[in-house]
PDB file of N, CA and C in Angstrom:
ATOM      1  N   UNK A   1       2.053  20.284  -2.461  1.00  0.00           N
ATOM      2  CA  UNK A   1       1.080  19.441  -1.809  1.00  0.00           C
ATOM      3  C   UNK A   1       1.789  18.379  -0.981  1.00  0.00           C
ATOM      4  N   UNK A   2       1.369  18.016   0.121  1.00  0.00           N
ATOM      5  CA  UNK A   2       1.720  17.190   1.414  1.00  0.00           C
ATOM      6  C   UNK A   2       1.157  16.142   1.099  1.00  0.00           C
ATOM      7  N   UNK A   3       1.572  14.445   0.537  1.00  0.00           N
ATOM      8  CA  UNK A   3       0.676  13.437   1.175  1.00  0.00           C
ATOM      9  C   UNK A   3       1.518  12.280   2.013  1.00  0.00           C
ATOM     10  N   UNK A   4       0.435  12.353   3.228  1.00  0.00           N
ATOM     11  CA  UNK A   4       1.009  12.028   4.301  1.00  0.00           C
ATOM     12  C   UNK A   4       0.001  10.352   4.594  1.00  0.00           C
ATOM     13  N   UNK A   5       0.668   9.150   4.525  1.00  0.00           N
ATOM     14  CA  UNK A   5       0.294   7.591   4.439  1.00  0.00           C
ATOM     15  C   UNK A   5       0.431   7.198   5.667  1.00  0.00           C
ATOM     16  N   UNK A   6      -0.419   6.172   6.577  1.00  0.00           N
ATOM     17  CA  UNK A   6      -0.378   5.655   7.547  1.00  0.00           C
ATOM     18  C   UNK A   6      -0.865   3.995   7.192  1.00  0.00           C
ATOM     19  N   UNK A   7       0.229   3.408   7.449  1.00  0.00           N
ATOM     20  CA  UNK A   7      -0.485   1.483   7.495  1.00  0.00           C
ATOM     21  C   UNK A   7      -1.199   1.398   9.181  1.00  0.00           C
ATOM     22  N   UNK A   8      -1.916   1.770   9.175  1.00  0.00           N
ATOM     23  CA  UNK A   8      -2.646   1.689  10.915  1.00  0.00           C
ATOM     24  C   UNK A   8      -2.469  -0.108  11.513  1.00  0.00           C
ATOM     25  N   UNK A   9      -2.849  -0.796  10.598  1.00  0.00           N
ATOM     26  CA  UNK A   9      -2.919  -1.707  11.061  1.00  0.00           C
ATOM     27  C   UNK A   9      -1.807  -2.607  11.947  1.00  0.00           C
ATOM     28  N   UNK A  10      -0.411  -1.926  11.211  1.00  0.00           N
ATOM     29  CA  UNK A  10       0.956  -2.136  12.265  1.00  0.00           C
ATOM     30  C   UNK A  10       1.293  -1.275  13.080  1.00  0.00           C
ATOM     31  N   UNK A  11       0.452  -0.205  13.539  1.00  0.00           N
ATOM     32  CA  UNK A  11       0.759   0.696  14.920  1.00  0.00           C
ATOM     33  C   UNK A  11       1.000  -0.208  15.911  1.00  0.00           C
ATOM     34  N   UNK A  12       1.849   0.552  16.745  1.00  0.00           N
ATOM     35  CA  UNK A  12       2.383  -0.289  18.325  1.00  0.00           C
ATOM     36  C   UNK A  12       2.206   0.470  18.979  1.00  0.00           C
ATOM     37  N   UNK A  13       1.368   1.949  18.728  1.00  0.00           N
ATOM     38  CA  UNK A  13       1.154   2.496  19.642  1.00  0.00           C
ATOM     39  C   UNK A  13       1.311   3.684  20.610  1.00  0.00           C
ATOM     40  N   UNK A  14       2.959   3.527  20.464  1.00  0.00           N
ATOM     41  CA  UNK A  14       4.010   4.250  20.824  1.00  0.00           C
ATOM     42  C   UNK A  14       4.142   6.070  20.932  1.00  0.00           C
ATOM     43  N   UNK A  15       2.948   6.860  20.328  1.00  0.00           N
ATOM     44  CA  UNK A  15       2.451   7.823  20.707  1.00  0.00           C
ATOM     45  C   UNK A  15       3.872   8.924  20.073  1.00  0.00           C
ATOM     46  N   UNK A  16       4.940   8.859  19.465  1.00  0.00           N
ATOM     47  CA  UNK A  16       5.726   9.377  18.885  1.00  0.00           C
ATOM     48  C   UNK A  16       5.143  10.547  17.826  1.00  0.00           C
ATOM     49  N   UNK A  17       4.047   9.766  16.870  1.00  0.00           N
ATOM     50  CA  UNK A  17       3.587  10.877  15.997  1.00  0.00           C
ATOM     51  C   UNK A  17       2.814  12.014  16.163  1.00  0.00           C
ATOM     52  N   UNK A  18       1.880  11.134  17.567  1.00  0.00           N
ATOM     53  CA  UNK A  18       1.019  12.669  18.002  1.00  0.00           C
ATOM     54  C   UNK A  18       1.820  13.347  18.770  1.00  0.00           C
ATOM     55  N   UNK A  19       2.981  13.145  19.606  1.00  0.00           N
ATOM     56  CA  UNK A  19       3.628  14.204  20.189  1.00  0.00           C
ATOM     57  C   UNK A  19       4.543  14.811  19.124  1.00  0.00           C
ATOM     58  N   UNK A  20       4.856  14.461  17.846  1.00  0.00           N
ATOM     59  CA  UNK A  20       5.506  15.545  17.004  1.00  0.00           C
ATOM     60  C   UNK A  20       4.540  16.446  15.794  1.00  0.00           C
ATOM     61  N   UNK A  21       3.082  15.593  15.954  1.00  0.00           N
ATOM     62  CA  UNK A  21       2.417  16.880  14.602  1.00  0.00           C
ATOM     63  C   UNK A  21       1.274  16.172  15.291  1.00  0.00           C
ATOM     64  N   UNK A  22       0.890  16.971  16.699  1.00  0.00           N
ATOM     65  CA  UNK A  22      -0.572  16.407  17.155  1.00  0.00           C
ATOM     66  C   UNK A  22      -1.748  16.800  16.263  1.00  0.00           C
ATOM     67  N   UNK A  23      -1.259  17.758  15.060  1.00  0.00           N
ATOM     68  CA  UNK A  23      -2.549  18.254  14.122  1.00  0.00           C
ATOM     69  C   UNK A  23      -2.857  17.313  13.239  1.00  0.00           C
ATOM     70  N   UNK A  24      -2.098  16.466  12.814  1.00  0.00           N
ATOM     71  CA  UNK A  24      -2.258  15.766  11.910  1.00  0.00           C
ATOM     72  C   UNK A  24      -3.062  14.043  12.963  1.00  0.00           C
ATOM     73  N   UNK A  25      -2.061  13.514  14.084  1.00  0.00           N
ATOM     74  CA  UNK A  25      -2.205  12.149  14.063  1.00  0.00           C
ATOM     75  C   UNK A  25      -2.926  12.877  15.914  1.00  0.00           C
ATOM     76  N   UNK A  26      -3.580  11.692  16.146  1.00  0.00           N
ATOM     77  CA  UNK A  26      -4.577  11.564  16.919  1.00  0.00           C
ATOM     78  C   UNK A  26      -4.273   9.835  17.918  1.00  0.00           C
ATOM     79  N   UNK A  27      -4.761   9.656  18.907  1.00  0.00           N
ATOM     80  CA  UNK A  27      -4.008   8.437  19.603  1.00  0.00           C
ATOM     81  C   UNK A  27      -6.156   8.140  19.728  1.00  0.00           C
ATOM     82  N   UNK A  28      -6.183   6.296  18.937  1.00  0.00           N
ATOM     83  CA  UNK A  28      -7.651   6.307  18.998  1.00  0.00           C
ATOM     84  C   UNK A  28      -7.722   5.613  20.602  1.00  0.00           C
ATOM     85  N   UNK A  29      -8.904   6.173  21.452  1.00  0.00           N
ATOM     86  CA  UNK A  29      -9.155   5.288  23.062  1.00  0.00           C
ATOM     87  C   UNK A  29      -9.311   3.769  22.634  1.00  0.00           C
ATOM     88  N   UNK A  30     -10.260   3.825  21.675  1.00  0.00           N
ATOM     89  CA  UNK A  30     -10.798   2.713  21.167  1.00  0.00           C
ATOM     90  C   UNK A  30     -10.040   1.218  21.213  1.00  0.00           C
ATOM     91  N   UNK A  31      -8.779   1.284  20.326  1.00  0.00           N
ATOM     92  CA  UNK A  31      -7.598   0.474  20.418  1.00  0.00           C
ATOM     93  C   UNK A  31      -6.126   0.804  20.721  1.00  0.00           C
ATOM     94  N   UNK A  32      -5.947   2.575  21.140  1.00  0.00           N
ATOM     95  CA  UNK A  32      -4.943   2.460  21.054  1.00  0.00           C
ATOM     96  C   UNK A  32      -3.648   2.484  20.312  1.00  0.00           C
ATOM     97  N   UNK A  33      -4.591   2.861  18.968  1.00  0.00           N
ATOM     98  CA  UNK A  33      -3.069   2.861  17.590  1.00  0.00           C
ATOM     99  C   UNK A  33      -3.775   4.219  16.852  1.00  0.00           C
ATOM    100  N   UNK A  34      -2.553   4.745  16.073  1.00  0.00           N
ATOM    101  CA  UNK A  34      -3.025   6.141  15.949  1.00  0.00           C
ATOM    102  C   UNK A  34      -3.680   6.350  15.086  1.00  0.00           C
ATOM    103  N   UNK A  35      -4.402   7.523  14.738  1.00  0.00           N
ATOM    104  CA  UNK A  35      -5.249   7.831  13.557  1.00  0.00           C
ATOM    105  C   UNK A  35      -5.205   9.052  12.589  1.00  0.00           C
ATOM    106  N   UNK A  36      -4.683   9.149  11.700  1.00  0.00           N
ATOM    107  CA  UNK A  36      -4.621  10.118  11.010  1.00  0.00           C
ATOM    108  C   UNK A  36      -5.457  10.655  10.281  1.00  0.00           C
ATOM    109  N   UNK A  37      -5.995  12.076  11.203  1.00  0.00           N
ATOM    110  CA  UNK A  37      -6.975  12.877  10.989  1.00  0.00           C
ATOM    111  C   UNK A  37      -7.528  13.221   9.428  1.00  0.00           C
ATOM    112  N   UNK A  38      -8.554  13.055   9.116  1.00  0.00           N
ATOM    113  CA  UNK A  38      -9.293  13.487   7.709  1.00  0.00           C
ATOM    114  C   UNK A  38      -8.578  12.768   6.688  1.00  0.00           C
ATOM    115  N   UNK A  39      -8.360  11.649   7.361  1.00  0.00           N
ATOM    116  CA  UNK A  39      -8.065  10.331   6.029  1.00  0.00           C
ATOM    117  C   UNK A  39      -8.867   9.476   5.109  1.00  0.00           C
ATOM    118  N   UNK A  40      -8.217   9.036   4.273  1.00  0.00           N
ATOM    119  CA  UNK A  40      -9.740   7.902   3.770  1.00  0.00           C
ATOM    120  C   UNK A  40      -8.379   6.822   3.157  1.00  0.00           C
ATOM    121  N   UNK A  41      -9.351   5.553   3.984  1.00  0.00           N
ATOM    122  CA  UNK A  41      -8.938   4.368   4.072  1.00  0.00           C
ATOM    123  C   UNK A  41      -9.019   3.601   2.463  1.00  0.00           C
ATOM    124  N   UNK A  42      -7.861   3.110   2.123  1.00  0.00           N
ATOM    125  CA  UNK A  42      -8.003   2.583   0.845  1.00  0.00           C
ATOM    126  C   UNK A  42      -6.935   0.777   1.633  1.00  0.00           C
ATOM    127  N   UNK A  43      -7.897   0.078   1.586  1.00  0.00           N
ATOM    128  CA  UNK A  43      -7.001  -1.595   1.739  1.00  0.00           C
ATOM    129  C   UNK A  43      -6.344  -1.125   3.108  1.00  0.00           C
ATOM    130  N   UNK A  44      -6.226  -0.471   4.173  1.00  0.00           N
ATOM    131  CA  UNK A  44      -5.550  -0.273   4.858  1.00  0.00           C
ATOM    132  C   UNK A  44      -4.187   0.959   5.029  1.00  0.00           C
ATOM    133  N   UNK A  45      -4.242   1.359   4.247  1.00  0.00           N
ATOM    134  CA  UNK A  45      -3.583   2.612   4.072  1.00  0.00           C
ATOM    135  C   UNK A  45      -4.455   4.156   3.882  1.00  0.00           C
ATOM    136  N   UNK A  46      -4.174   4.476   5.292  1.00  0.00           N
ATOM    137  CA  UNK A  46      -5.157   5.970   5.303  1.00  0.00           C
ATOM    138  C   UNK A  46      -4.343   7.076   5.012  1.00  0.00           C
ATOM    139  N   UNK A  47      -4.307   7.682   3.994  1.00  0.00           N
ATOM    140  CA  UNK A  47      -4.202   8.908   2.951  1.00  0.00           C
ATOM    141  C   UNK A  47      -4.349  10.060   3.174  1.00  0.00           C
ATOM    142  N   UNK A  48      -4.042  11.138   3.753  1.00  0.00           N
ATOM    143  CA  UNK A  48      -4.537  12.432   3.481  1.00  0.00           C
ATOM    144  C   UNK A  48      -3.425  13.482   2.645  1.00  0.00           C
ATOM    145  N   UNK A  49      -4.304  14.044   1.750  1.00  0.00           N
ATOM    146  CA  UNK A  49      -3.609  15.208   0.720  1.00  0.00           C
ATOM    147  C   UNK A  49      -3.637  16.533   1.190  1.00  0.00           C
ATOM    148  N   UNK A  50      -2.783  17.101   1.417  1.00  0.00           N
ATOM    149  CA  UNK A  50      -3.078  18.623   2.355  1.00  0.00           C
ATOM    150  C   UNK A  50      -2.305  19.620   1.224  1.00  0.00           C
ATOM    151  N   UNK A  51      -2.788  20.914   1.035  1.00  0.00           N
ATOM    152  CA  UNK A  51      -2.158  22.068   0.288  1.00  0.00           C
ATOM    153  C   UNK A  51      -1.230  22.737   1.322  1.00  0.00           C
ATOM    154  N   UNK A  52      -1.364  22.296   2.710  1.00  0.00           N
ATOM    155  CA  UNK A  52      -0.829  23.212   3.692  1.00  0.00           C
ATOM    156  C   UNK A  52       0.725  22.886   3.954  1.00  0.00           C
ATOM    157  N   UNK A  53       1.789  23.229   2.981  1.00  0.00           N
ATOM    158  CA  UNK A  53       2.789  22.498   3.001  1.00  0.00           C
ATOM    159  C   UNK A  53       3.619  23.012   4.723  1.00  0.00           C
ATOM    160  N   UNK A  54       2.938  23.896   5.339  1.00  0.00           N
ATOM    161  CA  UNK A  54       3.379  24.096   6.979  1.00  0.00           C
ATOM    162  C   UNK A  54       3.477  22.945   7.243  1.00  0.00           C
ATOM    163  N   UNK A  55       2.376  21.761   7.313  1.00  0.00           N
ATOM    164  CA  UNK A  55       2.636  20.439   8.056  1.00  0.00           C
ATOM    165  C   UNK A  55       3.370  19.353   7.759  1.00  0.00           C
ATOM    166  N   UNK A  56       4.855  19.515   6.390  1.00  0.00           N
ATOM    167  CA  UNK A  56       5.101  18.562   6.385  1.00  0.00           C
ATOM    168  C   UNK A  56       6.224  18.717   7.168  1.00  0.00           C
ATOM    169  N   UNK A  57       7.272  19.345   7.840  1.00  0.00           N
ATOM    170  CA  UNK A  57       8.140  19.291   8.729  1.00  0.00           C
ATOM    171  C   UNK A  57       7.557  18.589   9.726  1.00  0.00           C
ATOM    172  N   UNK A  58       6.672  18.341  10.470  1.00  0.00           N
ATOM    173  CA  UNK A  58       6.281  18.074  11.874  1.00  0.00           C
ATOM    174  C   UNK A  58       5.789  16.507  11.118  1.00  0.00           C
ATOM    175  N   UNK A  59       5.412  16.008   9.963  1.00  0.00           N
ATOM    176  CA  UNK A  59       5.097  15.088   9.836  1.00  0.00           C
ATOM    177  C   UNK A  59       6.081  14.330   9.085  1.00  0.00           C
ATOM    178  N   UNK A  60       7.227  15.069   8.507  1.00  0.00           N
ATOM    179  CA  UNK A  60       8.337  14.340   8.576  1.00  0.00           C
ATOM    180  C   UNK A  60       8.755  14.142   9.702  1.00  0.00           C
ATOM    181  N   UNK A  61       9.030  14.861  10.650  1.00  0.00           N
ATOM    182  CA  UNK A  61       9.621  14.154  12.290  1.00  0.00           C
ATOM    183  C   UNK A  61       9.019  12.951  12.537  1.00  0.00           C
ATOM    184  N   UNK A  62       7.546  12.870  12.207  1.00  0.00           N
ATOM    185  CA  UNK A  62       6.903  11.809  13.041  1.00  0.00           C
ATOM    186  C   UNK A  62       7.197  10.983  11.927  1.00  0.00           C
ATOM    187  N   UNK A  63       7.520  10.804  10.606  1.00  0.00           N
ATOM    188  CA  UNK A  63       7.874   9.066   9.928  1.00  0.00           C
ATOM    189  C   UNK A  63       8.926   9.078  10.223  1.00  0.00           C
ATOM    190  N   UNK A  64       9.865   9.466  10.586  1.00  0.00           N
ATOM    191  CA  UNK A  64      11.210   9.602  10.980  1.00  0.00           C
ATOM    192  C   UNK A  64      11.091   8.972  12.433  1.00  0.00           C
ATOM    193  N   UNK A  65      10.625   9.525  13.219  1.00  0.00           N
ATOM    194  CA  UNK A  65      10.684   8.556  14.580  1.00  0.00           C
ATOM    195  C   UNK A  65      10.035   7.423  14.926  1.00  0.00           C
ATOM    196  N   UNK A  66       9.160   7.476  13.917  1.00  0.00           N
ATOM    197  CA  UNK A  66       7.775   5.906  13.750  1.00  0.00           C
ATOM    198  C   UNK A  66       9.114   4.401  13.804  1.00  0.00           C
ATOM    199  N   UNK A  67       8.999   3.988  15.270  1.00  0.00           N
ATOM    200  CA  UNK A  67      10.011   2.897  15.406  1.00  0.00           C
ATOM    201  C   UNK A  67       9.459   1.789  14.384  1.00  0.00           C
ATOM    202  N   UNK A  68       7.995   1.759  13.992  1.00  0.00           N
ATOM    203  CA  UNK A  68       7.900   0.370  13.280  1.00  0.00           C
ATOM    204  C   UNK A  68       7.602   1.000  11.479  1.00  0.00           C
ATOM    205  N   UNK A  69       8.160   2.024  11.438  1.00  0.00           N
ATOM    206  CA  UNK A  69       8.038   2.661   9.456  1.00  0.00           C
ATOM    207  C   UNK A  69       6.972   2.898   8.816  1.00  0.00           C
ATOM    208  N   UNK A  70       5.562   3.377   9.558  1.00  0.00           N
ATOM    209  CA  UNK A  70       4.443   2.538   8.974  1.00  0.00           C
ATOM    210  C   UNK A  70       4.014   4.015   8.349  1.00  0.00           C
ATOM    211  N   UNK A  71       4.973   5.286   8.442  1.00  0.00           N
ATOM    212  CA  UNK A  71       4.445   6.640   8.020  1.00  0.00           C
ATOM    213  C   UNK A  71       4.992   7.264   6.868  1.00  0.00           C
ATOM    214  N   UNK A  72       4.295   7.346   6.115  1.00  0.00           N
ATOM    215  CA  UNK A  72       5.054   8.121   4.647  1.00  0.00           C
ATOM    216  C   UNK A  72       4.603   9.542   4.675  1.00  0.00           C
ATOM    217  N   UNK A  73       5.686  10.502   3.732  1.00  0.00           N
ATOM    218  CA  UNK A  73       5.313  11.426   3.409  1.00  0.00           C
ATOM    219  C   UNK A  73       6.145  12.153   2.656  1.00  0.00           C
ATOM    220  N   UNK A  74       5.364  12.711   1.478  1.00  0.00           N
ATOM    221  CA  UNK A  74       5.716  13.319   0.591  1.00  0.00           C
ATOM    222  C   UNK A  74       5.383  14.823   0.430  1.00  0.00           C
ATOM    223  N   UNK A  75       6.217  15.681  -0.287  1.00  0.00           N
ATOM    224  CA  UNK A  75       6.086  16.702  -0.788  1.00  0.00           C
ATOM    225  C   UNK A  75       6.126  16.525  -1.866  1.00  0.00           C
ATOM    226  N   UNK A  76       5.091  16.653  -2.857  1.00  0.00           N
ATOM    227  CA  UNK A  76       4.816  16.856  -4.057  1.00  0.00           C
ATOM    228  C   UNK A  76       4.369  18.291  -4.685  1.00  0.00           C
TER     229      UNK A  76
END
């Protein structure tokens, strides 16, 4: 199992994660900071648990290039 953490609230923006796993992260018009698809918001940290362990390479790239750290992810 994949769970993949976003602190949204320190996005800068920078569009790094949707160009490495556009399935997962999403760029919102709205403000501008990204959104990680089929999450649920707990205090500011949006969560999603996936069985599809295909997506954690592409979503390790993207916490890996996240210039401000705000992306976790685990294989569990």
């Amino acid at each position: 199992m994949v769970v993949i953490t976003l602190q949204r609230n320190k996005c800068i923006g920078c569009n790094y994660c949707v160009e490495l796993a556009p399935s997962q992260f999403q760029m919102s018009k709205k403000d501008g900071k990204t959104v990680l698809l089929h999450s649920k918001d707990k205090k500011g940290f949006f969560t999603v648990k996936s069985n599809d362990d295909i997506i954690f390479d592409a979503c390790d790239r993207a916490s890996k290039a996240c210039p401000v750290n705000i992306i976790s992810v685990k294989n569990i």
